[in-house]
PDB file of N, CA and C in Angstrom:
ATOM      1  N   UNK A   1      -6.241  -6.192  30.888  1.00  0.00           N
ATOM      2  CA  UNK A   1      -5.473  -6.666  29.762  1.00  0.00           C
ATOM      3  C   UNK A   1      -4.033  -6.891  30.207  1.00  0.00           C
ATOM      4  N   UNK A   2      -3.468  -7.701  29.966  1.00  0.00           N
ATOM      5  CA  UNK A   2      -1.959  -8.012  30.482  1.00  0.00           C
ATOM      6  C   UNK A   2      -1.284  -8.453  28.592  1.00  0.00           C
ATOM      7  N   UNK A   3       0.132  -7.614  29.516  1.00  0.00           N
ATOM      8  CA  UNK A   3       0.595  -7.288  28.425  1.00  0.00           C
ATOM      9  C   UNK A   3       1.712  -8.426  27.916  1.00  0.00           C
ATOM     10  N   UNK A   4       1.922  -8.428  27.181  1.00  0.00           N
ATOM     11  CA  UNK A   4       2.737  -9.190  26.265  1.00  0.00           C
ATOM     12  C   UNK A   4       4.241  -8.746  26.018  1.00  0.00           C
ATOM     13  N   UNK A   5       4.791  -9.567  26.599  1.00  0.00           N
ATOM     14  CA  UNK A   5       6.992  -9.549  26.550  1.00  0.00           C
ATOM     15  C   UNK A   5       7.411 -10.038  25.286  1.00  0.00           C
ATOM     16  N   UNK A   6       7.520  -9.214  23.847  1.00  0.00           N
ATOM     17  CA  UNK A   6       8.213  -9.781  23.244  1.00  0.00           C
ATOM     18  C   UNK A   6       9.585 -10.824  23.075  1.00  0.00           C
ATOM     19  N   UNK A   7       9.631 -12.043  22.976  1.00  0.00           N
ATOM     20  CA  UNK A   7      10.859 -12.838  23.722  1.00  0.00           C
ATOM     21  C   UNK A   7      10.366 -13.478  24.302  1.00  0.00           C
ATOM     22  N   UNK A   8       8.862 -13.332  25.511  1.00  0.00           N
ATOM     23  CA  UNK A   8       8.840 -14.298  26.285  1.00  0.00           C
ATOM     24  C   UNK A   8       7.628 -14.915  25.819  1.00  0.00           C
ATOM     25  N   UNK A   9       7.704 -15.975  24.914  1.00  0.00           N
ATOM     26  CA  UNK A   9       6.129 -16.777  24.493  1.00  0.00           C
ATOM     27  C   UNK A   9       5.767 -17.558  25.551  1.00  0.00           C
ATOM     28  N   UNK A  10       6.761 -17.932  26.861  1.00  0.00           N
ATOM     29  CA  UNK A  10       6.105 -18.483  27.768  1.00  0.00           C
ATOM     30  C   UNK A  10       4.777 -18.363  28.641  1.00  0.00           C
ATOM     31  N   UNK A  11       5.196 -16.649  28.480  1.00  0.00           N
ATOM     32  CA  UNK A  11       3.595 -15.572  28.795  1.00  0.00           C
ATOM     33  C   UNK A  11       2.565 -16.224  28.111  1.00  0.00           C
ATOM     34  N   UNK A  12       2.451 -16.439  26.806  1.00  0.00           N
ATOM     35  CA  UNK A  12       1.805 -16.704  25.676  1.00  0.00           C
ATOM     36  C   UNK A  12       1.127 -18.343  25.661  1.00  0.00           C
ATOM     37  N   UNK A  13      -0.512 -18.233  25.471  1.00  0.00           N
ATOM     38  CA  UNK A  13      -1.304 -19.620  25.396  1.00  0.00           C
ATOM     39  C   UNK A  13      -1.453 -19.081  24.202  1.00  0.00           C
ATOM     40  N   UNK A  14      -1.968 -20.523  23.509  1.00  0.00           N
ATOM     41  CA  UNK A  14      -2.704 -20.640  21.820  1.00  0.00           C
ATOM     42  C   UNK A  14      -4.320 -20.552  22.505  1.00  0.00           C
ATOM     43  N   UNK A  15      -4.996 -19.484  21.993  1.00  0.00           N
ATOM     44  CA  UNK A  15      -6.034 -19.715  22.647  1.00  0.00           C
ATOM     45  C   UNK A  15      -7.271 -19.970  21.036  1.00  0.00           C
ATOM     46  N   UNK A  16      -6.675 -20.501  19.970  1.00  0.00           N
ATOM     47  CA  UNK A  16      -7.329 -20.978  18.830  1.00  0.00           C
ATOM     48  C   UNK A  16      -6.107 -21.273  17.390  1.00  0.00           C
ATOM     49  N   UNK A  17      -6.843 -22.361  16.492  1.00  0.00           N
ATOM     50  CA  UNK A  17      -5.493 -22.546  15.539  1.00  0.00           C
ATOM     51  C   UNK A  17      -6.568 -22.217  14.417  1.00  0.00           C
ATOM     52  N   UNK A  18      -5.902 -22.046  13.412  1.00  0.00           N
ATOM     53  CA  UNK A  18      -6.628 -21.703  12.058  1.00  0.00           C
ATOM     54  C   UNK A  18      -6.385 -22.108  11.066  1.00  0.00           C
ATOM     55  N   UNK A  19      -6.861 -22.604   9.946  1.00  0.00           N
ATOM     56  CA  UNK A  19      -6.256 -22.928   8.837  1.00  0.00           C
ATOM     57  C   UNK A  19      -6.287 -21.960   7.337  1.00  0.00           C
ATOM     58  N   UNK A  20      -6.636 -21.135   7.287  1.00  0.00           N
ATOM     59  CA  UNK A  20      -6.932 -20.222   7.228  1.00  0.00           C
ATOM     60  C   UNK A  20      -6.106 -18.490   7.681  1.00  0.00           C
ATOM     61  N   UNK A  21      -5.493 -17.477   6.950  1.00  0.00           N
ATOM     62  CA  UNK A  21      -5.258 -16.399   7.564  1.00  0.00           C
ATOM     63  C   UNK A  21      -6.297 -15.398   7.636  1.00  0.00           C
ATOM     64  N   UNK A  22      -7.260 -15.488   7.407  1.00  0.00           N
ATOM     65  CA  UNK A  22      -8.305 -14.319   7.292  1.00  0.00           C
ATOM     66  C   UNK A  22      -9.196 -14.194   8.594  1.00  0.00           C
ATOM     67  N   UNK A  23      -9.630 -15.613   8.946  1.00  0.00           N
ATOM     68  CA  UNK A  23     -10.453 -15.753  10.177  1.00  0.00           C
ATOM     69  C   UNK A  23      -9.473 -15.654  11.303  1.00  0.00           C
ATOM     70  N   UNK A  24      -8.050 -15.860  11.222  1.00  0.00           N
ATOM     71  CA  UNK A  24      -7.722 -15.189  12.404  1.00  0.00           C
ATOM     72  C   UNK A  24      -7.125 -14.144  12.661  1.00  0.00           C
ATOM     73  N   UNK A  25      -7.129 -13.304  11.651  1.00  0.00           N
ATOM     74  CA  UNK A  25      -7.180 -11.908  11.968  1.00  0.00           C
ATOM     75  C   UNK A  25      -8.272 -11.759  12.319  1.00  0.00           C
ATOM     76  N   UNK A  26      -9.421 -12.152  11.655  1.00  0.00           N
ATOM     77  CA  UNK A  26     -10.746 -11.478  12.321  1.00  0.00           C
ATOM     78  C   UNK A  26     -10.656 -11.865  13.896  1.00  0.00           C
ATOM     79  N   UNK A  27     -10.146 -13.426  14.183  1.00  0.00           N
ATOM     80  CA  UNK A  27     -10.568 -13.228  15.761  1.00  0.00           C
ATOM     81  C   UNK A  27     -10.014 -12.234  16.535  1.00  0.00           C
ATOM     82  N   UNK A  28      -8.439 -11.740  15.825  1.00  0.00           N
ATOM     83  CA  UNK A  28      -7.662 -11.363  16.306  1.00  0.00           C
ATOM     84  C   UNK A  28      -7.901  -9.875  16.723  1.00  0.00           C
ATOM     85  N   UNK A  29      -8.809  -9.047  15.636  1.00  0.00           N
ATOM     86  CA  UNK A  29      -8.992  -7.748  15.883  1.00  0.00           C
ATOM     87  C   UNK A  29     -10.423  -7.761  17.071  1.00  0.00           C
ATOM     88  N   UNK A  30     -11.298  -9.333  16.677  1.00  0.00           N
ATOM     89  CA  UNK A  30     -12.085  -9.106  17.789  1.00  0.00           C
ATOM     90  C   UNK A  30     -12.171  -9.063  19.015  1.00  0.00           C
ATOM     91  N   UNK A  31     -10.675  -9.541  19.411  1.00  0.00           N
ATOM     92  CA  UNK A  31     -10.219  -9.784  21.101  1.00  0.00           C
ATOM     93  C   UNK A  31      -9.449  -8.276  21.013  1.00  0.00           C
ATOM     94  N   UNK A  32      -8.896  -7.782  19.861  1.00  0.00           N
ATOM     95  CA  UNK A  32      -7.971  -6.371  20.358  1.00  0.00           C
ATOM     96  C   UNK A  32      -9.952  -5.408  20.795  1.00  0.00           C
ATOM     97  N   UNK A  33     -10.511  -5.657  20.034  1.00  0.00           N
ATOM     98  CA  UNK A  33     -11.804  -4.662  20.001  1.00  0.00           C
ATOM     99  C   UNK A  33     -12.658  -4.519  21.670  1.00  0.00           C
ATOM    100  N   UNK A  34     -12.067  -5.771  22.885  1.00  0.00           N
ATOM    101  CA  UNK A  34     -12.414  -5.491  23.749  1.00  0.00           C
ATOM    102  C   UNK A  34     -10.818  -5.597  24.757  1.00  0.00           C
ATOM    103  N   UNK A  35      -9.786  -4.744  24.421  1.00  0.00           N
ATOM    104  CA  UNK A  35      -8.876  -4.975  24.840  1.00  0.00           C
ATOM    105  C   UNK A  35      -8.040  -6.241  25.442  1.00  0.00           C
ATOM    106  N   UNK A  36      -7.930  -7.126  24.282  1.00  0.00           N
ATOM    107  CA  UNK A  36      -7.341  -8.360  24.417  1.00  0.00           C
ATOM    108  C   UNK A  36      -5.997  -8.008  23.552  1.00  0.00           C
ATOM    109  N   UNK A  37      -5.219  -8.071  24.301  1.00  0.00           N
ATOM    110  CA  UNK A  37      -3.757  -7.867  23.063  1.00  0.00           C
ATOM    111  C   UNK A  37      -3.816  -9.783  22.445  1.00  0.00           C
ATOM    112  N   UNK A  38      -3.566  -9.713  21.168  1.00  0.00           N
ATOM    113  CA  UNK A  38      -4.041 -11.062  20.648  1.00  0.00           C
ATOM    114  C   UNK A  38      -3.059 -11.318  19.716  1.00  0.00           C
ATOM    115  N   UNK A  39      -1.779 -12.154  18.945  1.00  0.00           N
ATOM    116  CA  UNK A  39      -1.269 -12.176  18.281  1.00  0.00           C
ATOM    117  C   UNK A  39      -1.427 -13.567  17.330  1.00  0.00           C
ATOM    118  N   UNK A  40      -0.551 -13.399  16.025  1.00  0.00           N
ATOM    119  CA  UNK A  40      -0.801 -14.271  15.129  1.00  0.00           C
ATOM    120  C   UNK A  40       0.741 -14.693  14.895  1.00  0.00           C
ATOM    121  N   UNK A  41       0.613 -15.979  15.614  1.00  0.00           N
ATOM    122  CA  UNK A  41       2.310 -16.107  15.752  1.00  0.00           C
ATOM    123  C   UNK A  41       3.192 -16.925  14.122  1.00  0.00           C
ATOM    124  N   UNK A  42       1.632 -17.136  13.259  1.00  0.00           N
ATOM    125  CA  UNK A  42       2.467 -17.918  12.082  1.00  0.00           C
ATOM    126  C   UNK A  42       1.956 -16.656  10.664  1.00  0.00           C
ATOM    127  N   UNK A  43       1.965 -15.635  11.160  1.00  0.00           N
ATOM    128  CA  UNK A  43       1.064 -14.718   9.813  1.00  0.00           C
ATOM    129  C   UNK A  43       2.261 -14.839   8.970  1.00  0.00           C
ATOM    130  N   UNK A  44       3.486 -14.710   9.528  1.00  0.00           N
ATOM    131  CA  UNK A  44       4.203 -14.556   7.840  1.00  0.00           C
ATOM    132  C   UNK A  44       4.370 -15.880   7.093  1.00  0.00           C
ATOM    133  N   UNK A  45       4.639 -16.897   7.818  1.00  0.00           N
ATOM    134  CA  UNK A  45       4.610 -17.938   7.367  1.00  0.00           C
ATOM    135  C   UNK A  45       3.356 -18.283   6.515  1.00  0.00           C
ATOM    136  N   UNK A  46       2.083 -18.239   6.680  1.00  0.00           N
ATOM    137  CA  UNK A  46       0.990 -18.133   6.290  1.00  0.00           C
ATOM    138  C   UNK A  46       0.596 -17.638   4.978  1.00  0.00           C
ATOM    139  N   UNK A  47       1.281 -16.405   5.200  1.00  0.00           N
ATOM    140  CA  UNK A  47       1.632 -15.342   3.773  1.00  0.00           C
ATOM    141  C   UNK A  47       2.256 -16.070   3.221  1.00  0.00           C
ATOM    142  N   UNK A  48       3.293 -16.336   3.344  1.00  0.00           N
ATOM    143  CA  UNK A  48       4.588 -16.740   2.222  1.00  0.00           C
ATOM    144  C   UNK A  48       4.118 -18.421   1.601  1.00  0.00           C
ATOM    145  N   UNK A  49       3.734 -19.542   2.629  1.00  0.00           N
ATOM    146  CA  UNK A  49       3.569 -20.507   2.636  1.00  0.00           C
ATOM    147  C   UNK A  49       1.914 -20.994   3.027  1.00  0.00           C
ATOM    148  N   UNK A  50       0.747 -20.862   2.444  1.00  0.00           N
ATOM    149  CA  UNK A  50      -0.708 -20.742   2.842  1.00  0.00           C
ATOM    150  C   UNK A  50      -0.938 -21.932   2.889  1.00  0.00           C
ATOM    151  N   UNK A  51      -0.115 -23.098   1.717  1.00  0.00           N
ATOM    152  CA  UNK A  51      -0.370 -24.830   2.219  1.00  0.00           C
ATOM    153  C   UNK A  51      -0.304 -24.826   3.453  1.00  0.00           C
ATOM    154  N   UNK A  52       1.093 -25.203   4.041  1.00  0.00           N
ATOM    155  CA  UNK A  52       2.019 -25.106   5.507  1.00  0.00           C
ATOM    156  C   UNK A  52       0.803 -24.725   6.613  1.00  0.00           C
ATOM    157  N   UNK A  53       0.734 -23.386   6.117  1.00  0.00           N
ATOM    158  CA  UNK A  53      -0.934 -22.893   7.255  1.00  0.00           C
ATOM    159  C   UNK A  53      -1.854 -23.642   7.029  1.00  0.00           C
ATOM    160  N   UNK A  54      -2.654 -24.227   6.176  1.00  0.00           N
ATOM    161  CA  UNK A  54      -3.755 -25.020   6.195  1.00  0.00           C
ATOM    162  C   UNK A  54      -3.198 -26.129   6.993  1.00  0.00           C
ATOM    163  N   UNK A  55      -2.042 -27.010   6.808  1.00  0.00           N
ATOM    164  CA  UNK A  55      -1.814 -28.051   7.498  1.00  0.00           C
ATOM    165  C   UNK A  55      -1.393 -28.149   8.719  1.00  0.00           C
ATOM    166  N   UNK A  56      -0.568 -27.452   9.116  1.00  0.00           N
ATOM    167  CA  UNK A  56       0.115 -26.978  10.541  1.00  0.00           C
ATOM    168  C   UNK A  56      -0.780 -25.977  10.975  1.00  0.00           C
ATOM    169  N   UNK A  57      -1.499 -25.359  10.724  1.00  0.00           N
ATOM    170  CA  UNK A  57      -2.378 -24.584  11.385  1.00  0.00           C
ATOM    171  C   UNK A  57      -1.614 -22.871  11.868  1.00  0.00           C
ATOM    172  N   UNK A  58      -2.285 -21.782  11.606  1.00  0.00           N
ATOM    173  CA  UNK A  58      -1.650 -20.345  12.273  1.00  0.00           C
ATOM    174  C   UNK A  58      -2.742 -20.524  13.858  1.00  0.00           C
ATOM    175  N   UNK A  59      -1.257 -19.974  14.706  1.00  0.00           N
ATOM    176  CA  UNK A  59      -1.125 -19.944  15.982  1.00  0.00           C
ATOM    177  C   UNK A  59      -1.934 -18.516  16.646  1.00  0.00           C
ATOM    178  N   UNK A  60      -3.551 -18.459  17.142  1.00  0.00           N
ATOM    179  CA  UNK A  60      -3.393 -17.281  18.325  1.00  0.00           C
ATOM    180  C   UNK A  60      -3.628 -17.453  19.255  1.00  0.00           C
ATOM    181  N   UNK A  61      -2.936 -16.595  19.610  1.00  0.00           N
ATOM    182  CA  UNK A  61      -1.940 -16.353  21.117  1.00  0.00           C
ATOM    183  C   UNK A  61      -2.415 -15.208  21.888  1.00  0.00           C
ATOM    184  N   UNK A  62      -2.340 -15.147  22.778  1.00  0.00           N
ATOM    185  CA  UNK A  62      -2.783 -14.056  24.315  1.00  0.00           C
ATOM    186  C   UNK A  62      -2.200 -14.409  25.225  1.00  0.00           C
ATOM    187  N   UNK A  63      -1.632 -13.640  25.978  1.00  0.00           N
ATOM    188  CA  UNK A  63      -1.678 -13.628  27.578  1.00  0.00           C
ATOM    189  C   UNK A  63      -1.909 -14.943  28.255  1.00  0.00           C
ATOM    190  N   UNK A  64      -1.586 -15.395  29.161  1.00  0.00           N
ATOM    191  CA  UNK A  64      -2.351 -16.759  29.907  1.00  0.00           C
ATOM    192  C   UNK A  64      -3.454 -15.916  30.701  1.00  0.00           C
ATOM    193  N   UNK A  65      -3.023 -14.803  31.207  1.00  0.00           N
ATOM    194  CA  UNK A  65      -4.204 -14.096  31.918  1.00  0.00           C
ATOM    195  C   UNK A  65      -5.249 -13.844  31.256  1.00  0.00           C
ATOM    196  N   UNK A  66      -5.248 -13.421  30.120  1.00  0.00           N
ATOM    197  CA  UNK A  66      -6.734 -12.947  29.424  1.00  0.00           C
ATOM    198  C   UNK A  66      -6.916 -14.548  28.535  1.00  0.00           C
ATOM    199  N   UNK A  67      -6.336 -15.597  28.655  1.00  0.00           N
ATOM    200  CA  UNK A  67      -7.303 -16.958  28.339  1.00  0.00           C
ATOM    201  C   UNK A  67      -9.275 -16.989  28.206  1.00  0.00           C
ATOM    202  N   UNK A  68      -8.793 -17.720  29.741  1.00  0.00           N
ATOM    203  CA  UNK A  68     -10.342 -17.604  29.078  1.00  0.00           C
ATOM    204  C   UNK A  68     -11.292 -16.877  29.013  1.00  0.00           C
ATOM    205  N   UNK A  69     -11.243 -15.275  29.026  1.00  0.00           N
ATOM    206  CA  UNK A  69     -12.548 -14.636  28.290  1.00  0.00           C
ATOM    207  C   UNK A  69     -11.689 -14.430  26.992  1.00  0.00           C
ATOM    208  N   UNK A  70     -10.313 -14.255  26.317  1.00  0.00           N
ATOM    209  CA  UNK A  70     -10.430 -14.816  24.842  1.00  0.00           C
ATOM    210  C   UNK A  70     -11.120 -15.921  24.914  1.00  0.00           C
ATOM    211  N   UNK A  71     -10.849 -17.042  25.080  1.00  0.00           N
ATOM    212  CA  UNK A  71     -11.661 -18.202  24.539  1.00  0.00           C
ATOM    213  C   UNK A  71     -13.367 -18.009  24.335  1.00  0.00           C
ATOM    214  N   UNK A  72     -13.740 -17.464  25.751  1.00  0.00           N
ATOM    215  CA  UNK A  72     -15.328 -17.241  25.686  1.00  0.00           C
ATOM    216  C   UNK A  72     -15.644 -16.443  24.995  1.00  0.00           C
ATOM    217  N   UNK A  73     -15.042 -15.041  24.440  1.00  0.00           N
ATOM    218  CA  UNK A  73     -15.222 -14.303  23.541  1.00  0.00           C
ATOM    219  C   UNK A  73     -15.319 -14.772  22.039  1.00  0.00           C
ATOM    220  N   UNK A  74     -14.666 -15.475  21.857  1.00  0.00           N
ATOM    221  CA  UNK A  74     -14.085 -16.444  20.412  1.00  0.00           C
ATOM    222  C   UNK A  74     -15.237 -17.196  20.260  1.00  0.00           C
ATOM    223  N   UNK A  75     -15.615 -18.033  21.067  1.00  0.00           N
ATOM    224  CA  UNK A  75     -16.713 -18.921  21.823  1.00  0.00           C
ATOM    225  C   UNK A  75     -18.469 -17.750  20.895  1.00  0.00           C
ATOM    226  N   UNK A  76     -18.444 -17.076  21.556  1.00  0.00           N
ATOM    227  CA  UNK A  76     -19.547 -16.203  21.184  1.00  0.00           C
ATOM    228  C   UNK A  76     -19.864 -15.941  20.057  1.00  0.00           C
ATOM    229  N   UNK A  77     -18.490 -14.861  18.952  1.00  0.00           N
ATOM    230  CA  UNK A  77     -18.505 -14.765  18.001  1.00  0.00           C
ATOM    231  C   UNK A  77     -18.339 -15.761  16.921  1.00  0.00           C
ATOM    232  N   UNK A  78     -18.057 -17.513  17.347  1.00  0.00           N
ATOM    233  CA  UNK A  78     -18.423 -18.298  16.394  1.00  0.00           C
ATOM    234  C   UNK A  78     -19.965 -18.652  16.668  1.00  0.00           C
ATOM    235  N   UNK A  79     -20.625 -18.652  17.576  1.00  0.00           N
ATOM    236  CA  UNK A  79     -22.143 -18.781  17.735  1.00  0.00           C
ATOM    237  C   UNK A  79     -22.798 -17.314  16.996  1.00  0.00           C
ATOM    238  N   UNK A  80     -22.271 -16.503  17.187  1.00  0.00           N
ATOM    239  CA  UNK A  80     -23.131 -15.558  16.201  1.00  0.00           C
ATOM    240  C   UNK A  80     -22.874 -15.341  14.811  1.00  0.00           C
ATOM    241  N   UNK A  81     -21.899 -15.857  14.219  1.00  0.00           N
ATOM    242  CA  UNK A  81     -21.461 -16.708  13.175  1.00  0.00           C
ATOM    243  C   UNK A  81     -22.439 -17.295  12.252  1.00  0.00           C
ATOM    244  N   UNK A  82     -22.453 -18.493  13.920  1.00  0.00           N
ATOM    245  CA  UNK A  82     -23.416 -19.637  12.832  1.00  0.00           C
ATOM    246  C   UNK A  82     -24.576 -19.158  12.771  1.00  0.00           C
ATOM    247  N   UNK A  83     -25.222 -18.269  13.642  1.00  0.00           N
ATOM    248  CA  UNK A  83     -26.286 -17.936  13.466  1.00  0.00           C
ATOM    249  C   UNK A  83     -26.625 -16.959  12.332  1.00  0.00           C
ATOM    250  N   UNK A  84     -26.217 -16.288  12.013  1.00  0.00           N
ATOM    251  CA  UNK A  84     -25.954 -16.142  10.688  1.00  0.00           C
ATOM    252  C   UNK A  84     -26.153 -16.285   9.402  1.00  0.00           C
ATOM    253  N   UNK A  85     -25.334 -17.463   9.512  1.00  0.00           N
ATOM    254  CA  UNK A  85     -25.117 -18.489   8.776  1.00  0.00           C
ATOM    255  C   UNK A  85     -26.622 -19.209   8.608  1.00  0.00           C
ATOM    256  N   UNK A  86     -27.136 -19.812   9.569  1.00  0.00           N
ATOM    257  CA  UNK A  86     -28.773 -20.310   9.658  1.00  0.00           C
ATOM    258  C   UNK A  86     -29.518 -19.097   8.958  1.00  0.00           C
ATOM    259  N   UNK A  87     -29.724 -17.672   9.164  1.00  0.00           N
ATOM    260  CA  UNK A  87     -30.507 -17.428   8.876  1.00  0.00           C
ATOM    261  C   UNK A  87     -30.510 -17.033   7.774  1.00  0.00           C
TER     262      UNK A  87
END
């Protein structure tokens, strides 16, 4: 897990956008649940302004190092999702 410099978002990829604040907390606790530090860089905005978030989208963010198994992780839990969802 590599850690995160408050100040430095350069550290920081979008590794999914949301329109929505609920589903990305969920991704968000699901990448902390295998030690992914994972942040939500538009939650207050989101809160205060939930149009703004549907249209501009809330930002998460990780590490560039832990990329892509967030992504593949994210990746998974929307396939078990849909599956789900099918059955």
């Amino acid at each position: 897990m590599s850690a995160l410099v408050p100040g430095n978002e350069a550290l920081l990829k979008v590794v999914r956008k949301f329109s929505l604040l609920l589903p990305a907390q969920l991704a968000q606790l699901e990448l902390r649940s295998y030690g992914i530090r994972a942040e939500i860089l538009d939650e207050g905005s989101a809160s205060v302004l939930p149009f703004d978030a549907m249209i501009y989208g809330i930002r998460l963010t990780v590490a560039d190092a832990d990329y892509e198994e967030a992504s593949r992780l994210l990746d998974e839990m929307s396939d078990r999702n849909q599956s789900e969802d099918d059955a």
